[in-house]
PDB file of N, CA and C in Angstrom:
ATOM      1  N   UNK A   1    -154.680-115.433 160.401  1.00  0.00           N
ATOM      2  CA  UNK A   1    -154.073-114.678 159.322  1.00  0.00           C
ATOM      3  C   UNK A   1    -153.006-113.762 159.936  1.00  0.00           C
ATOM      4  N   UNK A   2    -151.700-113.546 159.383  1.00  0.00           N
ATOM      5  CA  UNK A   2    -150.183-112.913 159.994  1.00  0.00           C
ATOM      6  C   UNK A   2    -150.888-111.576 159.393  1.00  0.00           C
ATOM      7  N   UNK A   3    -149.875-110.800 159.834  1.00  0.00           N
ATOM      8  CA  UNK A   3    -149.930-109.607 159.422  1.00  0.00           C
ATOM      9  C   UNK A   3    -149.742-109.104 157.940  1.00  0.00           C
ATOM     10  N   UNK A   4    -148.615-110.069 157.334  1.00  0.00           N
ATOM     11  CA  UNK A   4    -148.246-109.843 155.826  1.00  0.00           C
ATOM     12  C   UNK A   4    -149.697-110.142 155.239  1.00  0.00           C
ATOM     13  N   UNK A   5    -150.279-111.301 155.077  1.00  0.00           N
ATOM     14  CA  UNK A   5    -151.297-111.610 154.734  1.00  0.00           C
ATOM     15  C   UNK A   5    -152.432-110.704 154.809  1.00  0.00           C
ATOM     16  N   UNK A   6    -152.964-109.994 155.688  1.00  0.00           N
ATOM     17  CA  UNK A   6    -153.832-108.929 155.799  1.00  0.00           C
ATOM     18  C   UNK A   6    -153.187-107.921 154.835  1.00  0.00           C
ATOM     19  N   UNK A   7    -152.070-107.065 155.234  1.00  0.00           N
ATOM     20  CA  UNK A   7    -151.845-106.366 154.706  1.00  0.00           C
ATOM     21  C   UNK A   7    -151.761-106.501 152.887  1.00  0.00           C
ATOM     22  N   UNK A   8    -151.669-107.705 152.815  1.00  0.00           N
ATOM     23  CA  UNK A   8    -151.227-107.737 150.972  1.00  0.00           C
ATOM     24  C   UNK A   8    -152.519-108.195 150.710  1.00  0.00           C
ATOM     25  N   UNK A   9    -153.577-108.373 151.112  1.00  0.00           N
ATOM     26  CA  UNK A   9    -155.291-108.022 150.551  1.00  0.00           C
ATOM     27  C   UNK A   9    -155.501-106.566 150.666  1.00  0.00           C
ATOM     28  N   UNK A  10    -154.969-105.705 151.308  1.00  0.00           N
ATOM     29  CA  UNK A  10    -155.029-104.497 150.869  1.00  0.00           C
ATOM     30  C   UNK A  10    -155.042-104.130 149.687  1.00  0.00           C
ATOM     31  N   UNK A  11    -153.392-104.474 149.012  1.00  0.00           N
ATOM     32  CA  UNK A  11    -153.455-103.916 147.313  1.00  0.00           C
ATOM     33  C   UNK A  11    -153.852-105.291 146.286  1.00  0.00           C
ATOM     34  N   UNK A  12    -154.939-106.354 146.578  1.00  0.00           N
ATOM     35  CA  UNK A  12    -155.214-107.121 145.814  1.00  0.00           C
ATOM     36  C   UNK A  12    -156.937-106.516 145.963  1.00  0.00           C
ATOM     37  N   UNK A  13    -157.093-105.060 145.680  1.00  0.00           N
ATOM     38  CA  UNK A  13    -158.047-104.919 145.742  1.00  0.00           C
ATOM     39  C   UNK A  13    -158.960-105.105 143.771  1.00  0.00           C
ATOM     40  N   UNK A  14    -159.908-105.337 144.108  1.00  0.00           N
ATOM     41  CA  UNK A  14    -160.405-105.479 142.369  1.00  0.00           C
ATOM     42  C   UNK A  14    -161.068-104.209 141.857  1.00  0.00           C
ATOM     43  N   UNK A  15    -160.536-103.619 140.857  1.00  0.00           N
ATOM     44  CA  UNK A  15    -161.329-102.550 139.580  1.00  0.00           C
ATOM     45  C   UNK A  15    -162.714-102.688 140.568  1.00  0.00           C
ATOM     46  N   UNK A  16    -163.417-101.242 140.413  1.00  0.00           N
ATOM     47  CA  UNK A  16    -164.254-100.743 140.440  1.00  0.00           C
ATOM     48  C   UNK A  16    -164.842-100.742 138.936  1.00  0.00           C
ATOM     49  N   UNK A  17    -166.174-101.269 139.208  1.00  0.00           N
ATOM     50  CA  UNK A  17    -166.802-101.527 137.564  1.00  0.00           C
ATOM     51  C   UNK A  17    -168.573-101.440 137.355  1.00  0.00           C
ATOM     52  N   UNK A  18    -169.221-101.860 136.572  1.00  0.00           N
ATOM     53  CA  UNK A  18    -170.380-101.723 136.463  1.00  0.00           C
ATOM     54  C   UNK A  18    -170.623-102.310 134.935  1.00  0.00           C
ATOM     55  N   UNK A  19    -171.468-103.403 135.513  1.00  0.00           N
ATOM     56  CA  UNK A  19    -171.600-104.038 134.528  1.00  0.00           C
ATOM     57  C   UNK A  19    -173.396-104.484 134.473  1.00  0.00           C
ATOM     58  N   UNK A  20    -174.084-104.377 132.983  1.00  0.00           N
ATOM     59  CA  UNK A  20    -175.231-104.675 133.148  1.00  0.00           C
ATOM     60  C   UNK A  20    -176.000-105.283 131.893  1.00  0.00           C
ATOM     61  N   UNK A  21    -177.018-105.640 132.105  1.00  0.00           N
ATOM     62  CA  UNK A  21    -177.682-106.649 130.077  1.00  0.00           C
ATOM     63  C   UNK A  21    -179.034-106.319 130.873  1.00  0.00           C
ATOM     64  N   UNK A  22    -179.459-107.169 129.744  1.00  0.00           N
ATOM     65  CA  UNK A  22    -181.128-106.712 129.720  1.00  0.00           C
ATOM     66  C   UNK A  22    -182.027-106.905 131.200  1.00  0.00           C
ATOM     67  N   UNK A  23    -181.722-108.040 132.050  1.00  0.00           N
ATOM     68  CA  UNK A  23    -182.029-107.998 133.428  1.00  0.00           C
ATOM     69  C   UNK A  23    -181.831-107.122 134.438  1.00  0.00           C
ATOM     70  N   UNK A  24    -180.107-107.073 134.462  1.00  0.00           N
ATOM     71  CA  UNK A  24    -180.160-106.201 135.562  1.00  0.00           C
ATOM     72  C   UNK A  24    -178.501-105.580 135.355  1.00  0.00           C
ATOM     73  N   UNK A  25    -178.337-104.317 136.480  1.00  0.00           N
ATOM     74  CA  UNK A  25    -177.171-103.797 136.651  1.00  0.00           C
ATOM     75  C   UNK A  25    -176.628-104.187 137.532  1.00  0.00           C
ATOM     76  N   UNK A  26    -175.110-104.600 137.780  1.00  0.00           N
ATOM     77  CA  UNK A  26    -174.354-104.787 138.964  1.00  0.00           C
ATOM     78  C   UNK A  26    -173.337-104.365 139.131  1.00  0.00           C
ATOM     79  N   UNK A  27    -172.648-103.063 140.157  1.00  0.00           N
ATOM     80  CA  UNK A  27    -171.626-102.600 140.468  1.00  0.00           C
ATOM     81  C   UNK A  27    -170.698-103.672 141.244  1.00  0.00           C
ATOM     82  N   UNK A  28    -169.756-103.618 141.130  1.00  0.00           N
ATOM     83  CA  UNK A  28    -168.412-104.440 141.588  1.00  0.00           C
ATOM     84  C   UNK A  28    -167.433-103.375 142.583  1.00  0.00           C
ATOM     85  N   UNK A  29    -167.267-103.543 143.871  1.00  0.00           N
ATOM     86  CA  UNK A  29    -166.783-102.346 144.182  1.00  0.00           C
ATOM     87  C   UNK A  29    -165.946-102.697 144.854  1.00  0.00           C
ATOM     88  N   UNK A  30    -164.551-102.248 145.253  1.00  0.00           N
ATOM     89  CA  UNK A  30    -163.310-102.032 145.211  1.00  0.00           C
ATOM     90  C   UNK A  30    -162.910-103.610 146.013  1.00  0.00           C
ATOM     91  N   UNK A  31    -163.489-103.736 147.226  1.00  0.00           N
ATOM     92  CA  UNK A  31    -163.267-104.849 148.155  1.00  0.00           C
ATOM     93  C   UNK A  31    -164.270-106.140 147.555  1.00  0.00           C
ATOM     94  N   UNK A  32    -164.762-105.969 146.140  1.00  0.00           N
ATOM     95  CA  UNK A  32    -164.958-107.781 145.615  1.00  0.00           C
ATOM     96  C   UNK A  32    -166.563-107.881 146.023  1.00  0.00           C
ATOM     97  N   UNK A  33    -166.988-106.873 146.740  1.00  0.00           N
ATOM     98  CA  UNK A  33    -168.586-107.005 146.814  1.00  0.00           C
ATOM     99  C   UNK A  33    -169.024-106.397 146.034  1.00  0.00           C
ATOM    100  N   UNK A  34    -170.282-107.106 145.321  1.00  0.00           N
ATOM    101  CA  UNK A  34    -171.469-106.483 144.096  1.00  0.00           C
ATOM    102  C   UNK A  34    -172.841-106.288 145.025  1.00  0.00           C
ATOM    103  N   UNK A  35    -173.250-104.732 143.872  1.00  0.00           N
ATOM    104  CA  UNK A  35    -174.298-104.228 144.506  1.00  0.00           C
ATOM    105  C   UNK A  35    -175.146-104.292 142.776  1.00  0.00           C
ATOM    106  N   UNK A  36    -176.684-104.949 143.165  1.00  0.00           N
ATOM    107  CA  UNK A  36    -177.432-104.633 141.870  1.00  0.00           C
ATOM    108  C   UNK A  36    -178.795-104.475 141.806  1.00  0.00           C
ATOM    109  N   UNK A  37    -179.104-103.801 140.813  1.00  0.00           N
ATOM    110  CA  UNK A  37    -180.617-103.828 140.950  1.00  0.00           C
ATOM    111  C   UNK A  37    -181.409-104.057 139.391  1.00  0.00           C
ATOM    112  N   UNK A  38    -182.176-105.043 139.409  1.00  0.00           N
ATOM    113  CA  UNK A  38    -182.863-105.285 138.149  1.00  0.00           C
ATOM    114  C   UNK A  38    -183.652-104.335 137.350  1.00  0.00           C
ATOM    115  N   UNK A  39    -183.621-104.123 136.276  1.00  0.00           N
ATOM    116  CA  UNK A  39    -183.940-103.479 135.740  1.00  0.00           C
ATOM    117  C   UNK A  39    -185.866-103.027 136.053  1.00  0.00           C
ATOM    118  N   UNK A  40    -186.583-104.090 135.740  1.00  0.00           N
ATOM    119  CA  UNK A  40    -187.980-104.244 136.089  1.00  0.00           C
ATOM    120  C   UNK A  40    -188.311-103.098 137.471  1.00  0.00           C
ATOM    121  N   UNK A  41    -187.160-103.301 138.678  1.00  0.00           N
ATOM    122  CA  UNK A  41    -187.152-102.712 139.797  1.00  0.00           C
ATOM    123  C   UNK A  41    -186.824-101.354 139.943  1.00  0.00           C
ATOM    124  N   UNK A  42    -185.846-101.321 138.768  1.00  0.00           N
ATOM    125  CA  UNK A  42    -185.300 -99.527 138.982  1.00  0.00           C
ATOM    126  C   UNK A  42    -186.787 -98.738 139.194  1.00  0.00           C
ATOM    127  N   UNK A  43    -186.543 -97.779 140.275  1.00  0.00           N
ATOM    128  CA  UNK A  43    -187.267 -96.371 140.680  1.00  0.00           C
ATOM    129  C   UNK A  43    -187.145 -95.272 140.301  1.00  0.00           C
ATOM    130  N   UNK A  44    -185.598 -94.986 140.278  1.00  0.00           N
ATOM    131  CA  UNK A  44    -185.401 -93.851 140.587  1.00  0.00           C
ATOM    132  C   UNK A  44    -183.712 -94.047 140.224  1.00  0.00           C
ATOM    133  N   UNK A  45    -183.420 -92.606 139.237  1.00  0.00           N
ATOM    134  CA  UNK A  45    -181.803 -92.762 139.268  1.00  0.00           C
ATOM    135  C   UNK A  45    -181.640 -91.099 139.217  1.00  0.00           C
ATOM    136  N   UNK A  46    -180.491 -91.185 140.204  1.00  0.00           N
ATOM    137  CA  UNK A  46    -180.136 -89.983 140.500  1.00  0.00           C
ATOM    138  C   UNK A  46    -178.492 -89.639 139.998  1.00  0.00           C
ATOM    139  N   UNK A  47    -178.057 -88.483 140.223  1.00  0.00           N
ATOM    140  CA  UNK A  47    -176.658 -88.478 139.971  1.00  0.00           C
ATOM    141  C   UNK A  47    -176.422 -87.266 141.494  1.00  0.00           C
ATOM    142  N   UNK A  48    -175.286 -87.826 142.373  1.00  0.00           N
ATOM    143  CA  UNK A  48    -174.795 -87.199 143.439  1.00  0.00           C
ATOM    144  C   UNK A  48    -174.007 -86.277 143.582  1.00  0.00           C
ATOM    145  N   UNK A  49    -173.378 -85.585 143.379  1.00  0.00           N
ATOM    146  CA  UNK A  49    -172.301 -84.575 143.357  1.00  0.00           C
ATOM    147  C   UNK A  49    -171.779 -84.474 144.764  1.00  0.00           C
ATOM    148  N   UNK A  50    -170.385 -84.243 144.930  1.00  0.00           N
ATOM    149  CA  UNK A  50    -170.133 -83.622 145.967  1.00  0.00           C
ATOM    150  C   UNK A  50    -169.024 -83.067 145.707  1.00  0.00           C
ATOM    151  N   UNK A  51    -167.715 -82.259 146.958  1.00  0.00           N
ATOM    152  CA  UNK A  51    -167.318 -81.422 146.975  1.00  0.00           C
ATOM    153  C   UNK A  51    -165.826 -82.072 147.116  1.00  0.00           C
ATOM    154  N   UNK A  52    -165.594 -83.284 147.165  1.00  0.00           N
ATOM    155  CA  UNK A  52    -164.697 -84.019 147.784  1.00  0.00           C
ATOM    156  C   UNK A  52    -163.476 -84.323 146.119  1.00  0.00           C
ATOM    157  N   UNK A  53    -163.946 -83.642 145.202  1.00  0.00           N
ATOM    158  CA  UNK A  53    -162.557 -83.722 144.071  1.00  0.00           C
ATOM    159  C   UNK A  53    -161.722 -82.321 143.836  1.00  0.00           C
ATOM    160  N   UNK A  54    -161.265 -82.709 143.141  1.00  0.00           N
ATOM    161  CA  UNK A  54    -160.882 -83.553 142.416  1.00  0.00           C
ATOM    162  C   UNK A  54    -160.286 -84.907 142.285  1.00  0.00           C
ATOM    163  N   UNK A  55    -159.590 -84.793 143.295  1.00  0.00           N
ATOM    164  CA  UNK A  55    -158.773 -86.139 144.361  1.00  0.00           C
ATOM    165  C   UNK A  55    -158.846 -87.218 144.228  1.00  0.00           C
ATOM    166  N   UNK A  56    -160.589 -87.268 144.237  1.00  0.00           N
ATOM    167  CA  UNK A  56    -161.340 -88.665 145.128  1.00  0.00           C
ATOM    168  C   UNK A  56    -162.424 -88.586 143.982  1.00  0.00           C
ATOM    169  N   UNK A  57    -163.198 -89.636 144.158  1.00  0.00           N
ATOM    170  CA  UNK A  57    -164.543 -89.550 143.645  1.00  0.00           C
ATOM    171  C   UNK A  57    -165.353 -88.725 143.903  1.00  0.00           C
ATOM    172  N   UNK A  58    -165.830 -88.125 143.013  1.00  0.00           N
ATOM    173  CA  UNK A  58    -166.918 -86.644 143.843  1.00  0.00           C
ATOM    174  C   UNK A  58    -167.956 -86.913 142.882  1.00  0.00           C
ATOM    175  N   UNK A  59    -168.283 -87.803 142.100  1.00  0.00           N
ATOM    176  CA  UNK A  59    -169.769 -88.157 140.934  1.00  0.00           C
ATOM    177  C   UNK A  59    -170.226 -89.239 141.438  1.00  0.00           C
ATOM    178  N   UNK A  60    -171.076 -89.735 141.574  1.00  0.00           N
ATOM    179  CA  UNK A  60    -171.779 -91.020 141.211  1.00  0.00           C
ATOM    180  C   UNK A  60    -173.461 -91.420 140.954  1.00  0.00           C
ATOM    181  N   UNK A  61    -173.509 -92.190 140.441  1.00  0.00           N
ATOM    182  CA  UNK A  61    -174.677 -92.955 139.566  1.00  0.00           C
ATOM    183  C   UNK A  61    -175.468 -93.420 141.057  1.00  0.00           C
ATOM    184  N   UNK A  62    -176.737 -92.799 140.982  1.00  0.00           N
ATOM    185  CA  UNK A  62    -177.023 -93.849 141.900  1.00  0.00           C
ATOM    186  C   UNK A  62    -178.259 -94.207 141.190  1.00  0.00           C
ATOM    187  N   UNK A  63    -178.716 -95.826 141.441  1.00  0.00           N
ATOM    188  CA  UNK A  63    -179.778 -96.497 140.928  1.00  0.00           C
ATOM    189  C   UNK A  63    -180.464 -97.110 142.196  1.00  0.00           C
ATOM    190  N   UNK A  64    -181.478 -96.594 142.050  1.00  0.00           N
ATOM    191  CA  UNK A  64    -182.541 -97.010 143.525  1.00  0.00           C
ATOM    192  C   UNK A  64    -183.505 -97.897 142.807  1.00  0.00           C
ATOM    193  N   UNK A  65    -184.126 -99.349 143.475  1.00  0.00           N
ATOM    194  CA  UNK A  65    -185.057 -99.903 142.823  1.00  0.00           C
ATOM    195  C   UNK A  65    -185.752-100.189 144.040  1.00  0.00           C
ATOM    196  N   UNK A  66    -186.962-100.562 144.493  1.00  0.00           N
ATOM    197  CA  UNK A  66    -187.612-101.098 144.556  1.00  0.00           C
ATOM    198  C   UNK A  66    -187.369-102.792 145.555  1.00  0.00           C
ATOM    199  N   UNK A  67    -186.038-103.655 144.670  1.00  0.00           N
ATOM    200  CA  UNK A  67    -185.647-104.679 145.572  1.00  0.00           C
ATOM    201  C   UNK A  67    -184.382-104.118 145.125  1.00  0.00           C
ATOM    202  N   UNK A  68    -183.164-103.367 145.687  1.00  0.00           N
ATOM    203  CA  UNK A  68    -181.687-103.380 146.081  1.00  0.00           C
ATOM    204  C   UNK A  68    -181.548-102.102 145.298  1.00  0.00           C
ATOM    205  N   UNK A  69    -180.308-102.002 144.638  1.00  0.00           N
ATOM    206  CA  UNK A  69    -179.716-100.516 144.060  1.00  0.00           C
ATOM    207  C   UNK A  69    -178.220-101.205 144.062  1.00  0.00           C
ATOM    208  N   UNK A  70    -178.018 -99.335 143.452  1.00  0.00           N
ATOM    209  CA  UNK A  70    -176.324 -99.540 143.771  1.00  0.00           C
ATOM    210  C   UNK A  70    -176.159 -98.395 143.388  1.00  0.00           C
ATOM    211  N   UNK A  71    -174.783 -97.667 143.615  1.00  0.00           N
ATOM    212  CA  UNK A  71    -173.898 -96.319 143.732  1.00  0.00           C
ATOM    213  C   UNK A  71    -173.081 -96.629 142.739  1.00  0.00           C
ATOM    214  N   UNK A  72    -172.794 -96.307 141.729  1.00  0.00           N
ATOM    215  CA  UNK A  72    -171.729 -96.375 140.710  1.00  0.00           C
ATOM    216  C   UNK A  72    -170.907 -94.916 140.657  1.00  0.00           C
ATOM    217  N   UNK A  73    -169.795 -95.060 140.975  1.00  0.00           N
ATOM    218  CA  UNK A  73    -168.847 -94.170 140.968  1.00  0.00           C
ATOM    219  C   UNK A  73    -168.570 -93.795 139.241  1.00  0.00           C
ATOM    220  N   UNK A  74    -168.693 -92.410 138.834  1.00  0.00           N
ATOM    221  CA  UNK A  74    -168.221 -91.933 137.882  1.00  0.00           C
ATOM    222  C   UNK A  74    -167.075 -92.317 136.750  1.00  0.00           C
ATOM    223  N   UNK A  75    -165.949 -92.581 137.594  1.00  0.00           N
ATOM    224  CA  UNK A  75    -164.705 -93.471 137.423  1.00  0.00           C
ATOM    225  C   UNK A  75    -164.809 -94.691 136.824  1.00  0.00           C
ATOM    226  N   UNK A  76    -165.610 -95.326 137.895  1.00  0.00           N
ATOM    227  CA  UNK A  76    -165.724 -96.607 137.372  1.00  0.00           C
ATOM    228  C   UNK A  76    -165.865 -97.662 135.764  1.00  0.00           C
ATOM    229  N   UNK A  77    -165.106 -98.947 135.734  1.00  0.00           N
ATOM    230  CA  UNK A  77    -165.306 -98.906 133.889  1.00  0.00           C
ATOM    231  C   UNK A  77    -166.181 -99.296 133.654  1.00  0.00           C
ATOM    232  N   UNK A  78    -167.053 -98.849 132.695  1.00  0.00           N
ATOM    233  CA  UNK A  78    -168.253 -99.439 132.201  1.00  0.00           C
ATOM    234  C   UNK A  78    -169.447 -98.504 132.589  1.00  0.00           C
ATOM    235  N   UNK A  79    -168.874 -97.244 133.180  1.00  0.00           N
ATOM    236  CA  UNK A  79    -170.003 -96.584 133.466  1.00  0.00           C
ATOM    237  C   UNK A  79    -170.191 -95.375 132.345  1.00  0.00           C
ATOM    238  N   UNK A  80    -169.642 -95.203 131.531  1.00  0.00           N
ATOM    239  CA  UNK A  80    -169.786 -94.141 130.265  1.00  0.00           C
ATOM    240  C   UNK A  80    -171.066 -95.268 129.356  1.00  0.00           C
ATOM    241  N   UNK A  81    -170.599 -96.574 129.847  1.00  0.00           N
ATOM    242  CA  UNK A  81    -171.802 -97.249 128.994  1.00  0.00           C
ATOM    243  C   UNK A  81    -173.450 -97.244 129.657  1.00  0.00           C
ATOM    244  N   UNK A  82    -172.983 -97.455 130.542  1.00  0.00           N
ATOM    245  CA  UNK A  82    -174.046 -96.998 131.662  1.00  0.00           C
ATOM    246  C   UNK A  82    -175.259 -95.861 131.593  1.00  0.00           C
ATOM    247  N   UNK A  83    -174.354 -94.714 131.133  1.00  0.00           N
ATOM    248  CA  UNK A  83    -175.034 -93.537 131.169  1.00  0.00           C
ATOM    249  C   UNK A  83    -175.692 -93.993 129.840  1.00  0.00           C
ATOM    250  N   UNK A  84    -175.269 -94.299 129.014  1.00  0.00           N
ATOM    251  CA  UNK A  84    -175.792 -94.337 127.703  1.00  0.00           C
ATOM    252  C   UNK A  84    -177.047 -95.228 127.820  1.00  0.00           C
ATOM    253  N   UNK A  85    -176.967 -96.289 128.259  1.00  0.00           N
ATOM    254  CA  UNK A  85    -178.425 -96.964 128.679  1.00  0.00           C
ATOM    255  C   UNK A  85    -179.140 -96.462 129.070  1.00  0.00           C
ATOM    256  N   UNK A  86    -178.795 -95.780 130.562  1.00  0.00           N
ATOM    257  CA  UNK A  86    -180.267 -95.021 131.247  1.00  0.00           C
ATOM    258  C   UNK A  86    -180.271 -93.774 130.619  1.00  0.00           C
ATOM    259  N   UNK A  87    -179.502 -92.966 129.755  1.00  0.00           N
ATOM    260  CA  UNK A  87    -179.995 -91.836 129.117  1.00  0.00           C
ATOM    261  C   UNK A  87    -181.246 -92.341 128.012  1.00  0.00           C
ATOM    262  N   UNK A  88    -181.710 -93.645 127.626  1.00  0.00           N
ATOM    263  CA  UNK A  88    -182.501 -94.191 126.609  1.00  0.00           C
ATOM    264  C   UNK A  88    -183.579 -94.517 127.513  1.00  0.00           C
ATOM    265  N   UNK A  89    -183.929 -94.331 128.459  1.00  0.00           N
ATOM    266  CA  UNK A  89    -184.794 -95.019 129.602  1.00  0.00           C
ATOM    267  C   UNK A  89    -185.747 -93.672 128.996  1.00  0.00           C
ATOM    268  N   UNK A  90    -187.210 -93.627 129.008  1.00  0.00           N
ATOM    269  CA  UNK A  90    -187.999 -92.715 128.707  1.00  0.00           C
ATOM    270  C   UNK A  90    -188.112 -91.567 129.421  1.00  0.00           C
ATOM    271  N   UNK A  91    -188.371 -90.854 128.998  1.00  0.00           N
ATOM    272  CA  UNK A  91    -188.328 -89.595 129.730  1.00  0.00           C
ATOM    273  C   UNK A  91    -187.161 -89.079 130.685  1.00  0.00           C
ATOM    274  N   UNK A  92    -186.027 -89.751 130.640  1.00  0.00           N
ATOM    275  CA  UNK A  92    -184.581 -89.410 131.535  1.00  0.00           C
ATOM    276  C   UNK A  92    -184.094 -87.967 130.812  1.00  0.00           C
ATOM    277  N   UNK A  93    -184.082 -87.319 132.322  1.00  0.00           N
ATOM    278  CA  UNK A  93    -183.673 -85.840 131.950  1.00  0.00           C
ATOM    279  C   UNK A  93    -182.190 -85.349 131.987  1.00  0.00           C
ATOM    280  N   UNK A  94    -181.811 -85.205 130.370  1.00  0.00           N
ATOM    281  CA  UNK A  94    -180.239 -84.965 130.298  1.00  0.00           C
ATOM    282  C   UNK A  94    -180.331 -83.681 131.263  1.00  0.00           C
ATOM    283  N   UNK A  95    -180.955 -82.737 130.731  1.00  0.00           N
ATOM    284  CA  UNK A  95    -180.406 -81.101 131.585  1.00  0.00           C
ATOM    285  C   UNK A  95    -180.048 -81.359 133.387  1.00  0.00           C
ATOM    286  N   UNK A  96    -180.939 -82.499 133.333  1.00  0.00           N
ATOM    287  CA  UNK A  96    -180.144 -82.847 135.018  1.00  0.00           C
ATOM    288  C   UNK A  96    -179.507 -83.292 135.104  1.00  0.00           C
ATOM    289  N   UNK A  97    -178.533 -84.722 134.606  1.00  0.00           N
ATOM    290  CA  UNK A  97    -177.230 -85.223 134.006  1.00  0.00           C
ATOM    291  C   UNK A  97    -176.459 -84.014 134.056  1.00  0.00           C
ATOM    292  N   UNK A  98    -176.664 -83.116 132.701  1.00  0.00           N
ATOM    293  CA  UNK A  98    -175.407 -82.002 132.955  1.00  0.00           C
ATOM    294  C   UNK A  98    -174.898 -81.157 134.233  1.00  0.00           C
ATOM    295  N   UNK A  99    -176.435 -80.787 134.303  1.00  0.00           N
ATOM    296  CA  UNK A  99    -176.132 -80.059 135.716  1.00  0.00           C
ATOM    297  C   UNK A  99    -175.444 -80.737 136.082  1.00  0.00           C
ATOM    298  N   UNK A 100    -175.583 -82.201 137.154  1.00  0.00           N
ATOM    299  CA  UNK A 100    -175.038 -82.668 137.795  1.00  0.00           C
ATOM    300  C   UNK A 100    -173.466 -82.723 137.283  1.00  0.00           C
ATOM    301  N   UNK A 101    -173.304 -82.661 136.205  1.00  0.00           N
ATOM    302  CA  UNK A 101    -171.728 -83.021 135.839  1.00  0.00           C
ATOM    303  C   UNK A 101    -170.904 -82.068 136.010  1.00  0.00           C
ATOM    304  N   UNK A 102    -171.310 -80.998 135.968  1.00  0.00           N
ATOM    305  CA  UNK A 102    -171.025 -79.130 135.824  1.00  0.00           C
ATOM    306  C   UNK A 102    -170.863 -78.582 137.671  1.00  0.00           C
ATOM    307  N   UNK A 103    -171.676 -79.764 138.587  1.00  0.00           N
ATOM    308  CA  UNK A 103    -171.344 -79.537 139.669  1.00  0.00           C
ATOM    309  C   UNK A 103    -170.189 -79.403 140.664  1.00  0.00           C
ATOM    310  N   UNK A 104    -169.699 -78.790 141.782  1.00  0.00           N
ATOM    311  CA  UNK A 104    -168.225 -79.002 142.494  1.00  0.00           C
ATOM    312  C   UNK A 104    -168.687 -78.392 143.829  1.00  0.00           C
ATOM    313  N   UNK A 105    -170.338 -78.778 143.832  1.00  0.00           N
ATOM    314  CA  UNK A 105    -170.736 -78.771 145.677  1.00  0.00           C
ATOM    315  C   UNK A 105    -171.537 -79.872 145.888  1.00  0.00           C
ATOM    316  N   UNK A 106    -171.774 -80.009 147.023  1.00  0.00           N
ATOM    317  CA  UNK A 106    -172.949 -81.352 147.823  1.00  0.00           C
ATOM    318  C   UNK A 106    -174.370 -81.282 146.962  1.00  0.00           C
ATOM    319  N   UNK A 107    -174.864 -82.032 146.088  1.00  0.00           N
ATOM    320  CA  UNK A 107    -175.992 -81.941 145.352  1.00  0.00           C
ATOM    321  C   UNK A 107    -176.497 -83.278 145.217  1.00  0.00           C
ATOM    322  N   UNK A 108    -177.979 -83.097 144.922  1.00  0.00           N
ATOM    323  CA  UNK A 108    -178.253 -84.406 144.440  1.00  0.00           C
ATOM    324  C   UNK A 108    -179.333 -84.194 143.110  1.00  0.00           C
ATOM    325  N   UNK A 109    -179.343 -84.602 142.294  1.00  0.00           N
ATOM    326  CA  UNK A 109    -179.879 -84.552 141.167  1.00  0.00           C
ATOM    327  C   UNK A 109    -180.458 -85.445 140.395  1.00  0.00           C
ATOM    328  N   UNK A 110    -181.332 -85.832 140.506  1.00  0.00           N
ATOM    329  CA  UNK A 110    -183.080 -86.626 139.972  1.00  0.00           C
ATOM    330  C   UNK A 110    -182.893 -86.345 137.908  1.00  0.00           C
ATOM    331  N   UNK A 111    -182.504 -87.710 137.875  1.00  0.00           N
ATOM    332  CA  UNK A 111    -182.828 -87.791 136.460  1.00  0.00           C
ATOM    333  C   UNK A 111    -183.472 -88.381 135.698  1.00  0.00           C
ATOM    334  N   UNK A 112    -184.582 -89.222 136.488  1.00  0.00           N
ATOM    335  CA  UNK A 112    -185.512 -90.225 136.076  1.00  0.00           C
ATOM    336  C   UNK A 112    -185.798 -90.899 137.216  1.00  0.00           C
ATOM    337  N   UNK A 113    -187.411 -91.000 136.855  1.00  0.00           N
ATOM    338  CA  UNK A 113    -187.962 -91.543 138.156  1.00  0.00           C
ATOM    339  C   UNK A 113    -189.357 -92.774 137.480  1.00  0.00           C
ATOM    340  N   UNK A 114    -189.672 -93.707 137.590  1.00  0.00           N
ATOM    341  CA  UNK A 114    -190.852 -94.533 136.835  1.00  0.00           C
ATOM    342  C   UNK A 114    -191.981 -93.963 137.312  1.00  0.00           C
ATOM    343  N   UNK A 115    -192.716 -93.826 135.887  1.00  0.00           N
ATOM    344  CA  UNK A 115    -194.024 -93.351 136.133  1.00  0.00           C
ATOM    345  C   UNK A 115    -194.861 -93.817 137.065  1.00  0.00           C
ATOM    346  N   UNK A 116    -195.571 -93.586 137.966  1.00  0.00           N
ATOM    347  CA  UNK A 116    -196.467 -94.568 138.974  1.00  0.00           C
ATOM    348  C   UNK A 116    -197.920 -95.329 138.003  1.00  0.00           C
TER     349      UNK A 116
END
């Protein structure tokens, strides 16, 4: 591969996204690799904060399961739908959602976790 060639996969990078149905969720992230985790598996979903915006991404979704996960960036499309799903997940705690949204330091914030 020449140099032009490398370099012009640089800006053929693909949307950042998040997409999910009744099985499972799968993030799509910038360089064409998907990260997912089935629903049955979700553990634990958190929301991350950090200190690094306005700029850059400083939110993201994270979904921990059991077999895989994934980090969904705030930004990303399809993640306003996102929230709306796991805000319906039982017992998911908005007041930690907000917090987390209201944040602009290094945090991590627990908004549902499966009952054992």
């Amino acid at each position: 591969m020449n140099f032009l060639q490398r370099f012009s996969r640089f800006f053929k990078r693909v949307p950042q996204s998040v997409a999910f149905d009744d099985e499972k969720v799968v993030r799509t992230r910038r360089d064409g690799q998907t990260e997912s985790v089935n629903w049955v598996d979700l553990a634990r979903v958190s929301v991350i904060a950090t200190s690094d915006g306005p700029w850059s991404e400083d939110v993201f979704l994270v979904l921990e399961g059991t077999k895989g996960g994934c980090a969904v960036p705030q930004g990303a499309a399809g993640s306003s739908l996102l929230v709306t799903r796991l805000q319906a997940l039982p017992g998911f705690n908005n007041q930690a959602f907000i917090n987390a949204m209201g944040c602009a330091s290094n945090a991590k914030f627990i908004c549902w976790e499966r009952a054992p």
